[in-house]
C-alpha atoms as a PDB file:
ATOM      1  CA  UNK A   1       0.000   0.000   0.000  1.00  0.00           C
ATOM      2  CA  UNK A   2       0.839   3.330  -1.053  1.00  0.00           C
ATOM      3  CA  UNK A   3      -0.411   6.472   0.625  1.00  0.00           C
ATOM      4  CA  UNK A   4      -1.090   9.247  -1.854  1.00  0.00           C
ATOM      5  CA  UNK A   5      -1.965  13.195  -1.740  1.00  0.00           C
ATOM      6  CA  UNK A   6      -3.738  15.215  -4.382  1.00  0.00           C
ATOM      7  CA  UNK A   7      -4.338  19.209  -4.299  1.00  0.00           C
ATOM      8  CA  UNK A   8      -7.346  19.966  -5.652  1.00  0.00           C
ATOM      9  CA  UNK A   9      -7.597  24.369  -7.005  1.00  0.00           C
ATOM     10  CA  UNK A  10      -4.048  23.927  -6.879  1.00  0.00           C
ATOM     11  CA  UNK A  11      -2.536  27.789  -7.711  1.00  0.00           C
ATOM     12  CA  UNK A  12      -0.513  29.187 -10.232  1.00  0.00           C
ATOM     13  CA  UNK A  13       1.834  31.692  -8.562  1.00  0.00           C
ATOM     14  CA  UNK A  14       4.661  33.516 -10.967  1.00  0.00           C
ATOM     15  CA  UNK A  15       8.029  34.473  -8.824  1.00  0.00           C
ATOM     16  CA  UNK A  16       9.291  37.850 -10.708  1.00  0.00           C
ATOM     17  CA  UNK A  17      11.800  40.441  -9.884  1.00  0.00           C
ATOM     18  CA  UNK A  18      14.764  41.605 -11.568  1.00  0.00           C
ATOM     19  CA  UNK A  19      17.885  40.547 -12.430  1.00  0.00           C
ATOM     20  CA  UNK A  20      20.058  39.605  -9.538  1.00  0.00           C
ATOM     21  CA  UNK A  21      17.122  40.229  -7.188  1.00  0.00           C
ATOM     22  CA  UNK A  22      17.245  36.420  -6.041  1.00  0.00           C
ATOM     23  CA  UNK A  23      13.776  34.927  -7.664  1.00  0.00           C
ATOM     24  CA  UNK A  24      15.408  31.390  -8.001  1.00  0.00           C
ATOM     25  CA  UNK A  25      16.619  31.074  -5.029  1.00  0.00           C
ATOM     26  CA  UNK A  26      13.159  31.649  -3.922  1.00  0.00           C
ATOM     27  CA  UNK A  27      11.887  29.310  -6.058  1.00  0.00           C
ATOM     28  CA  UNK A  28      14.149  26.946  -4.922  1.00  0.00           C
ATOM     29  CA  UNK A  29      12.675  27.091  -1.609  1.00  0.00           C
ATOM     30  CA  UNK A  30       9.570  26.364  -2.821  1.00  0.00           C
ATOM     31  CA  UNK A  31      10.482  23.431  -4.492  1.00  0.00           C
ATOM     32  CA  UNK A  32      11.963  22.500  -1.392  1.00  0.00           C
ATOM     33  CA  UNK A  33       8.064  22.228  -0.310  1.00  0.00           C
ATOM     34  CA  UNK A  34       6.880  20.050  -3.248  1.00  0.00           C
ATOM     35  CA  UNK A  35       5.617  22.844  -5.565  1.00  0.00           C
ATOM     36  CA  UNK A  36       6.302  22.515  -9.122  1.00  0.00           C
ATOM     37  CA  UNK A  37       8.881  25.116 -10.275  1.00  0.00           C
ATOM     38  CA  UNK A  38       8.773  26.000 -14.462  1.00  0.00           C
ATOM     39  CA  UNK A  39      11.868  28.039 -14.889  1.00  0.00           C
ATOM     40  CA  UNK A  40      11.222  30.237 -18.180  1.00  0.00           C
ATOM     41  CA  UNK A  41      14.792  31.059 -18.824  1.00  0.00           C
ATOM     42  CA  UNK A  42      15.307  27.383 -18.899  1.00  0.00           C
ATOM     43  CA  UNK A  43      12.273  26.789 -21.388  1.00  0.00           C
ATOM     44  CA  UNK A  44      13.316  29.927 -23.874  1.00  0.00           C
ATOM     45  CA  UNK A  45      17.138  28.307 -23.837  1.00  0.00           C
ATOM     46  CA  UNK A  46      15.206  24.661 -24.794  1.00  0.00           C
ATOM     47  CA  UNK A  47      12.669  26.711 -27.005  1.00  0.00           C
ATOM     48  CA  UNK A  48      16.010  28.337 -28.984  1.00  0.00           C
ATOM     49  CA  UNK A  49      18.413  25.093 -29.028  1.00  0.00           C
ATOM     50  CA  UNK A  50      14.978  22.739 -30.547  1.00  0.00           C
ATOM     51  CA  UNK A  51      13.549  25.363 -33.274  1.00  0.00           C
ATOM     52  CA  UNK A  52      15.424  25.697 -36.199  1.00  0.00           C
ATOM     53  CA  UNK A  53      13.246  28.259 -37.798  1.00  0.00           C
ATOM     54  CA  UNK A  54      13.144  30.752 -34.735  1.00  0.00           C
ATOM     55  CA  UNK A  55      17.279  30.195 -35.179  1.00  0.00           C
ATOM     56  CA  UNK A  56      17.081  31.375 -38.521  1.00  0.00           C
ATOM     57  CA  UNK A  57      14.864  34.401 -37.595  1.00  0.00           C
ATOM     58  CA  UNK A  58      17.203  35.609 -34.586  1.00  0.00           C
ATOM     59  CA  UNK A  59      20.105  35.176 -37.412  1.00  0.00           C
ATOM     60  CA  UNK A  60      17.972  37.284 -39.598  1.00  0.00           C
ATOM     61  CA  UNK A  61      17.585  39.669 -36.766  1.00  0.00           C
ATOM     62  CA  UNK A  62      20.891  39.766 -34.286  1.00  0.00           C
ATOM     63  CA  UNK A  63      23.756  38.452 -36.962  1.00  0.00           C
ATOM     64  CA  UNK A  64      25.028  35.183 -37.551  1.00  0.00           C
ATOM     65  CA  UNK A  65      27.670  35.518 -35.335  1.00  0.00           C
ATOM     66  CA  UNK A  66      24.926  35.185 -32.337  1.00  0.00           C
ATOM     67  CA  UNK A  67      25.618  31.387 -32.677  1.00  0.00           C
ATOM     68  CA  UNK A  68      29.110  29.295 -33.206  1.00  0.00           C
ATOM     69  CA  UNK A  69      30.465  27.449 -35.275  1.00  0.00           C
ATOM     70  CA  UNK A  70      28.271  23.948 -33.611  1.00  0.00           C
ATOM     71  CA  UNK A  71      25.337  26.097 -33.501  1.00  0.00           C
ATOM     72  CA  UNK A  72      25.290  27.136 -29.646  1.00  0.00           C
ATOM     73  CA  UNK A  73      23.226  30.134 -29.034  1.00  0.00           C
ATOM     74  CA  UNK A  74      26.232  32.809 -27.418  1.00  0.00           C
ATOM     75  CA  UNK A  75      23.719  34.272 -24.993  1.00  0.00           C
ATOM     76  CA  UNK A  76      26.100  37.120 -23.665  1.00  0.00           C
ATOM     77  CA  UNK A  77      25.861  38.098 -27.125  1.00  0.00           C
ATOM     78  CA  UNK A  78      22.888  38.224 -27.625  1.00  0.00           C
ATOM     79  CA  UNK A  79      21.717  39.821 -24.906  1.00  0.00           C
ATOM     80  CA  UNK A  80      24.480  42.776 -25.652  1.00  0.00           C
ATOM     81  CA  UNK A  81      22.658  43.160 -29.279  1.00  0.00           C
ATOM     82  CA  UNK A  82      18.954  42.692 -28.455  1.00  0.00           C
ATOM     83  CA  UNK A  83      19.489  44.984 -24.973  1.00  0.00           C
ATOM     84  CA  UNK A  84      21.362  48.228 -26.867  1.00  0.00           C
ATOM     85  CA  UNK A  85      18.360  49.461 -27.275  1.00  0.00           C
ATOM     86  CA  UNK A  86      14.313  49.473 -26.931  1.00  0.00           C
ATOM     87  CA  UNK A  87      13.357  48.149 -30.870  1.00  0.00           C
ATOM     88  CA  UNK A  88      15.995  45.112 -30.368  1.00  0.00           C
ATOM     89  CA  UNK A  89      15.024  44.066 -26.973  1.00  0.00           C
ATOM     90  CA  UNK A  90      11.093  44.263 -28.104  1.00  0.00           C
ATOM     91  CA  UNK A  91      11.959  42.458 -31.401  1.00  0.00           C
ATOM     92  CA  UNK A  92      13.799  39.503 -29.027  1.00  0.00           C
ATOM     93  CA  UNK A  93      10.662  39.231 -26.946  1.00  0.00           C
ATOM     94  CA  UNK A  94       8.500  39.135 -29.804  1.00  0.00           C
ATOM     95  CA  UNK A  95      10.556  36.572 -31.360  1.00  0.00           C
ATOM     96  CA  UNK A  96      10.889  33.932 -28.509  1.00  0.00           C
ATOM     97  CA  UNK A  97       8.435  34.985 -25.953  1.00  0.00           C
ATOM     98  CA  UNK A  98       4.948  33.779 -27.706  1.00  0.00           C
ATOM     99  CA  UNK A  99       6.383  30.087 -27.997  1.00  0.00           C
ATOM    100  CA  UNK A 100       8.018  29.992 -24.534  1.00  0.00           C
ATOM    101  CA  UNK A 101       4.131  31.471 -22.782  1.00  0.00           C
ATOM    102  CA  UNK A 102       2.457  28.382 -25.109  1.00  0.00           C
ATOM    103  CA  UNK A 103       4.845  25.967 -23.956  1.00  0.00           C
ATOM    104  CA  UNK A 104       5.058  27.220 -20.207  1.00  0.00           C
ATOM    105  CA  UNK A 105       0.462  26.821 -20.063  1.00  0.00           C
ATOM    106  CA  UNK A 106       0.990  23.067 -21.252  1.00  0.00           C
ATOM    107  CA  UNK A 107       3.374  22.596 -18.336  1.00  0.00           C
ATOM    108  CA  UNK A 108       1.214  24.253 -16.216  1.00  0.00           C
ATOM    109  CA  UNK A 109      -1.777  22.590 -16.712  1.00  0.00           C
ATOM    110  CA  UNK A 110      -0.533  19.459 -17.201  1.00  0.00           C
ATOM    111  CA  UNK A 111       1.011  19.902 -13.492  1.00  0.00           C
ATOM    112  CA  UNK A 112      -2.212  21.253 -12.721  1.00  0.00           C
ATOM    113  CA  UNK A 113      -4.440  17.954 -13.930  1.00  0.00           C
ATOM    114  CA  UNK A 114      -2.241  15.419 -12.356  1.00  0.00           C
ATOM    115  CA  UNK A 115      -2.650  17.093  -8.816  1.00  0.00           C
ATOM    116  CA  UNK A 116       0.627  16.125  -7.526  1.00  0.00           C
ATOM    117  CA  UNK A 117       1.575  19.773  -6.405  1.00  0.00           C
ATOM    118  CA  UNK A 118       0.406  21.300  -3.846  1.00  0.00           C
ATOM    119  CA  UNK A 119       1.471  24.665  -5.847  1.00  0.00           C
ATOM    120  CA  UNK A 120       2.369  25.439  -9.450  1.00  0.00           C
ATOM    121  CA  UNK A 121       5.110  27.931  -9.533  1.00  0.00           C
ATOM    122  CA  UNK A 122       6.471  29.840 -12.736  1.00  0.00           C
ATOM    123  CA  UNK A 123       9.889  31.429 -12.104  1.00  0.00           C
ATOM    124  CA  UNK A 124       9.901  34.422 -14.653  1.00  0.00           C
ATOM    125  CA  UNK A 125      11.978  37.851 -14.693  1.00  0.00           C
ATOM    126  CA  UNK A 126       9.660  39.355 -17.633  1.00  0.00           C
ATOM    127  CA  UNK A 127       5.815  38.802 -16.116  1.00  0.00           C
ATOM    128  CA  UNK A 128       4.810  42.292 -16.324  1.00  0.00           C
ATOM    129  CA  UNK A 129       7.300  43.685 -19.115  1.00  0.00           C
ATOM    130  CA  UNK A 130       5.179  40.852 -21.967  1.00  0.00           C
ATOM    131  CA  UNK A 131       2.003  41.470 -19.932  1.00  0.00           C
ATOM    132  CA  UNK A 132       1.177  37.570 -18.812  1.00  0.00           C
ATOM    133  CA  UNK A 133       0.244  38.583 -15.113  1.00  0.00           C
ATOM    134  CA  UNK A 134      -2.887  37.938 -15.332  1.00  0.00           C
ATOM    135  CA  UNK A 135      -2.262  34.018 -16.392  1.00  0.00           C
ATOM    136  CA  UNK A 136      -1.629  34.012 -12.346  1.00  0.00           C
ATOM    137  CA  UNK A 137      -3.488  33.539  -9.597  1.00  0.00           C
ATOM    138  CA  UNK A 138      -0.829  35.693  -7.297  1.00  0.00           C
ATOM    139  CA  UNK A 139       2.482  37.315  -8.041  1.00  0.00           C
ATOM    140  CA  UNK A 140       5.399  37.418  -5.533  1.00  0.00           C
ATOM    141  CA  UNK A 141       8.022  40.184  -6.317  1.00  0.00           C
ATOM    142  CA  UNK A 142      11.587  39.301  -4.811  1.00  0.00           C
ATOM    143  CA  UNK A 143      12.786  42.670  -4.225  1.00  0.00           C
ATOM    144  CA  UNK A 144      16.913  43.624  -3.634  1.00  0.00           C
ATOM    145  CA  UNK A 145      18.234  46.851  -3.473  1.00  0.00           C
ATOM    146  CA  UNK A 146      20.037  47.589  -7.020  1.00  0.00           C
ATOM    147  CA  UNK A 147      23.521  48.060  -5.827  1.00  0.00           C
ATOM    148  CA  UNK A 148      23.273  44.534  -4.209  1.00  0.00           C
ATOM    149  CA  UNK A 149      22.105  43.087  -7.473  1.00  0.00           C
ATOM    150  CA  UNK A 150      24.773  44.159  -9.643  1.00  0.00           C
ATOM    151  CA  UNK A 151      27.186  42.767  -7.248  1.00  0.00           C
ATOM    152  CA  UNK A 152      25.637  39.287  -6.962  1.00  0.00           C
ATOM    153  CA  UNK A 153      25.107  39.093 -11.157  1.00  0.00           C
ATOM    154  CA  UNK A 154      29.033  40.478 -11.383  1.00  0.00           C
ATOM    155  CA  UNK A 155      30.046  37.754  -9.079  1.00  0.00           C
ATOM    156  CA  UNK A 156      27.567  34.939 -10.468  1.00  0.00           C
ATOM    157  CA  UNK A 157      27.868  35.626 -14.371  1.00  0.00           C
ATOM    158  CA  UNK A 158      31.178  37.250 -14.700  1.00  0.00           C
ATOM    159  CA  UNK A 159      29.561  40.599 -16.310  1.00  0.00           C
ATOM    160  CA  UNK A 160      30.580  44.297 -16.516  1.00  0.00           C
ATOM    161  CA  UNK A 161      28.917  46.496 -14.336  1.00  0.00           C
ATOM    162  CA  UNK A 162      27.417  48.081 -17.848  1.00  0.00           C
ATOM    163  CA  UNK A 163      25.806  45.021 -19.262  1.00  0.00           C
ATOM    164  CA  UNK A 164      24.209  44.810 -16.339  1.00  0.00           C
ATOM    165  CA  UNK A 165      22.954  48.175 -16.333  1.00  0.00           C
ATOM    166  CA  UNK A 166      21.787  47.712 -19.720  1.00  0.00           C
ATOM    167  CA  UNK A 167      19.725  44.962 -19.009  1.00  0.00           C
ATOM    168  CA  UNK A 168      18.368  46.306 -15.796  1.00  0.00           C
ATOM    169  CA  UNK A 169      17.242  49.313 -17.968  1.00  0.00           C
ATOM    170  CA  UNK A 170      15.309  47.196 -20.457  1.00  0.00           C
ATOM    171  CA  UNK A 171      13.111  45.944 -17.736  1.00  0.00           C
ATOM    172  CA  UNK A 172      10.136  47.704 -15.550  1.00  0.00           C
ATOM    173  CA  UNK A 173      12.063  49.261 -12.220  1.00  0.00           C
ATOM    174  CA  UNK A 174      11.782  46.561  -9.128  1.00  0.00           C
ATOM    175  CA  UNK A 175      10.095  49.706  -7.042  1.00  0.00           C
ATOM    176  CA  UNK A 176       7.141  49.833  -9.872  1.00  0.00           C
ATOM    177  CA  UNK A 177       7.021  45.610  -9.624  1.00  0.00           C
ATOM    178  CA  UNK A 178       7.408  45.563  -5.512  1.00  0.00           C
ATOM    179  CA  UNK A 179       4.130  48.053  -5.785  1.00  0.00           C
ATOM    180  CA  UNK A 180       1.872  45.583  -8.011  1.00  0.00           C
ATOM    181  CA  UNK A 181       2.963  42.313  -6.191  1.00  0.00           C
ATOM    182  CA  UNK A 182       0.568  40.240  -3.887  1.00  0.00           C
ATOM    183  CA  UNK A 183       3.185  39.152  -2.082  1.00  0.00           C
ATOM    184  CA  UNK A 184       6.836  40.648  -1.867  1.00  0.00           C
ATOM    185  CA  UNK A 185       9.922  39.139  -0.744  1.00  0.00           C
ATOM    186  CA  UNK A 186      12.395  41.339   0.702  1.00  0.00           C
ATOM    187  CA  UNK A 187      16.417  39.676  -0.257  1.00  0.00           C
ATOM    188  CA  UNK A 188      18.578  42.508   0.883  1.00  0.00           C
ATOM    189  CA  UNK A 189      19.250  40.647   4.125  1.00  0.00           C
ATOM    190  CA  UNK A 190      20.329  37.052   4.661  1.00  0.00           C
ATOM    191  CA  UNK A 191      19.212  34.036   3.225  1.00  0.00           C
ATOM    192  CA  UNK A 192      17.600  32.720   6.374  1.00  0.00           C
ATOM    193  CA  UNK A 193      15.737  35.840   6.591  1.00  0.00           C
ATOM    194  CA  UNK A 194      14.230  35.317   2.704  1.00  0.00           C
ATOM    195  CA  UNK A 195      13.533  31.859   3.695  1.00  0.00           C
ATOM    196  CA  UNK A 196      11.650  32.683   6.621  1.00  0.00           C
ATOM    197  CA  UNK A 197       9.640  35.280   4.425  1.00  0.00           C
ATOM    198  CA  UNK A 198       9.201  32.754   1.548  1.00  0.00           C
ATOM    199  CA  UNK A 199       8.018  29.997   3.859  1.00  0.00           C
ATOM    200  CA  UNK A 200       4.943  32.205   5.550  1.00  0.00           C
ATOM    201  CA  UNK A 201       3.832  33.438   1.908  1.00  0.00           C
ATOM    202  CA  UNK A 202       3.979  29.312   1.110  1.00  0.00           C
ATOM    203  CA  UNK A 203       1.558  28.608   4.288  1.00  0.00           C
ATOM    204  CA  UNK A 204      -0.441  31.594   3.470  1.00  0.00           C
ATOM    205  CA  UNK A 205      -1.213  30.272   0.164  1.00  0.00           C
ATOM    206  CA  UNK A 206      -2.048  26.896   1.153  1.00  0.00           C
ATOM    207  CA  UNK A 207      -4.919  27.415   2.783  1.00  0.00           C
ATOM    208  CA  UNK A 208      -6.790  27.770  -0.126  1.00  0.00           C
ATOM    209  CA  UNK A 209      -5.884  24.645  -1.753  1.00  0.00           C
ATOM    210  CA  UNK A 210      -7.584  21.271  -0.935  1.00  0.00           C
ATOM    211  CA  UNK A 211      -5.832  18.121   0.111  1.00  0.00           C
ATOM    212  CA  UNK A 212      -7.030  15.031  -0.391  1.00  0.00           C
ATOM    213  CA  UNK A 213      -5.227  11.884   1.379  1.00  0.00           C
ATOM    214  CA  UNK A 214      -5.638   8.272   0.210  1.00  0.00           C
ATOM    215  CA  UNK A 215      -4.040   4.715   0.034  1.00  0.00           C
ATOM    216  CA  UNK A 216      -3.156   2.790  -3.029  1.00  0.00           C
ATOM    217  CA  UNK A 217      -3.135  -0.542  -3.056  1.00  0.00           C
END
C-alpha cells in the first residue's frame, strides 16, 4: 500500500523580480516544499536550441555571429545586441516569448491535472514587461536593493557592471514591480531571513488549496 496526496484548485503563482534580485533562489525554496517550479529562462534556452526556424529568424535579426560554429546560441551576445536598445530588446521578446508562454500553459496545466503539487510555480523575470500577469493567480516580487544586485550578477555571471545596467534598464524598475505584487519578498538581508519570508507566503497560500489523502493498493 501506497499512501497518496492530491491538491485539488491547486494555484498558479509567478516568482518575478529583476535581475540579480534572487527569484530562483526563492523558487528553490519552494520546491523544497513540493511545488512545481517551471523556470522560463530554462524553457526559452530549450525553445532556442529545438527550433530551427526561430534560429534562422534571430540570425535574420541579431547576426550570424549570435551562434558558433556547432550552432550554440552565445547568450552574452545576444543579450548585448537585443538589450542596446528598446526596438531590439522588443523584437527579441516578440521573437521567442509567444512560444516559450504556449509551452510554459501546457506545463502548467498538465502539473495542474495530475494534482501532484500542492502549488504550481512559474519562475519568470519578464511577467509584467510581456504582460502575462494575469495568467496568475498571485504574483510574488523578490525585491533587492540595485547596488546589491549588480554585485551578486558580477560575481555569479562574470559581467561588466554596464551590461548589467543595460539589461536592468530594459526591464520595468523593481520599485514599480514591488508596488503591483501580492506578495513581496524582501532579499537585501540574509538568506535565512528570505527563507523565513518565503516559507509564511507558502503557508499563506495553502490554505486555499484542498488536500485530499488516500491509500493505493
Amino acid at each position: 500500500m501506497k499512501k497518496i496526496i492530491k491538491y485539488k484548485d491547486t494555484r498558479v503563482i509567478g516568482v518575478t523580480g529583476g535581475i540579480g534580485s534572487g527569484q530562483s533562489s526563492v523558487c528553490e525554496i519552494l520546491a523544497s516544499q513540493g511545488c512545481k517550479i517551471i523556470d522560463v529562462d530554462k524553457k526559452a534556452k530549450h525553445i532556442i536550441k529545438k527550433d530551427k526556424t526561430l534560429q534562422l529568424k534571430l540570425k535574420e535579426a541579431f547576426g550570424e555571429e549570435i551562434f558558433d560554429r556547432n550552432g550554440e546560441l552565445n547568450r552574452r551576445l545576444l543579450a548585448n545586441i537585443a538589450f542596446s536598445d528598446g526596438y531590439k530588446t522588443q523584437l527579441l521578446n516578440k521573437l521567442v516569448h509567444p512560444r516559450m508562454v504556449s509551452e510554459m500553459i501546457e506545463e502548467m496545466e498538465t502539473a495542474r491535472f495530475s494534482q501532484r503539487f500542492p502549488l504550481i510555480v512559474v519562475d519568470a523575470a519578464l511577467i509584467y514587461e510581456i504582460s502575462i500577469e494575469q495568467m496568475f493567480d498571485a504574483i510574488i516580487v523578490v525585491y533587492t536593493d540595485l547596488e546589491h544586485r549588480i554585485q551578486r550578477v558580477m560575481k555569479r555571471d562574470n559581467l561588466t557592471r554596464d551590461e548589467i545596467l543595460a539589461r536592468v534598464r530594459r526591464q520595468i524598475p523593481l520599485e514599480e514591480k514591488r508596488n503591483w505584487a501580492d506578495y513581496v519578498v524582501d532579499n537585501n538581508g540574509s538568506f535565512e531571513d528570505m527563507k523565513k519570508q518565503t516559507l509564511k507566503i507558502f503557508h499563506e497560500l495553502m490554505e486555499t488549496v484542498r488536500v485530499e489523502k488516500g491509500i493505493r493498493i
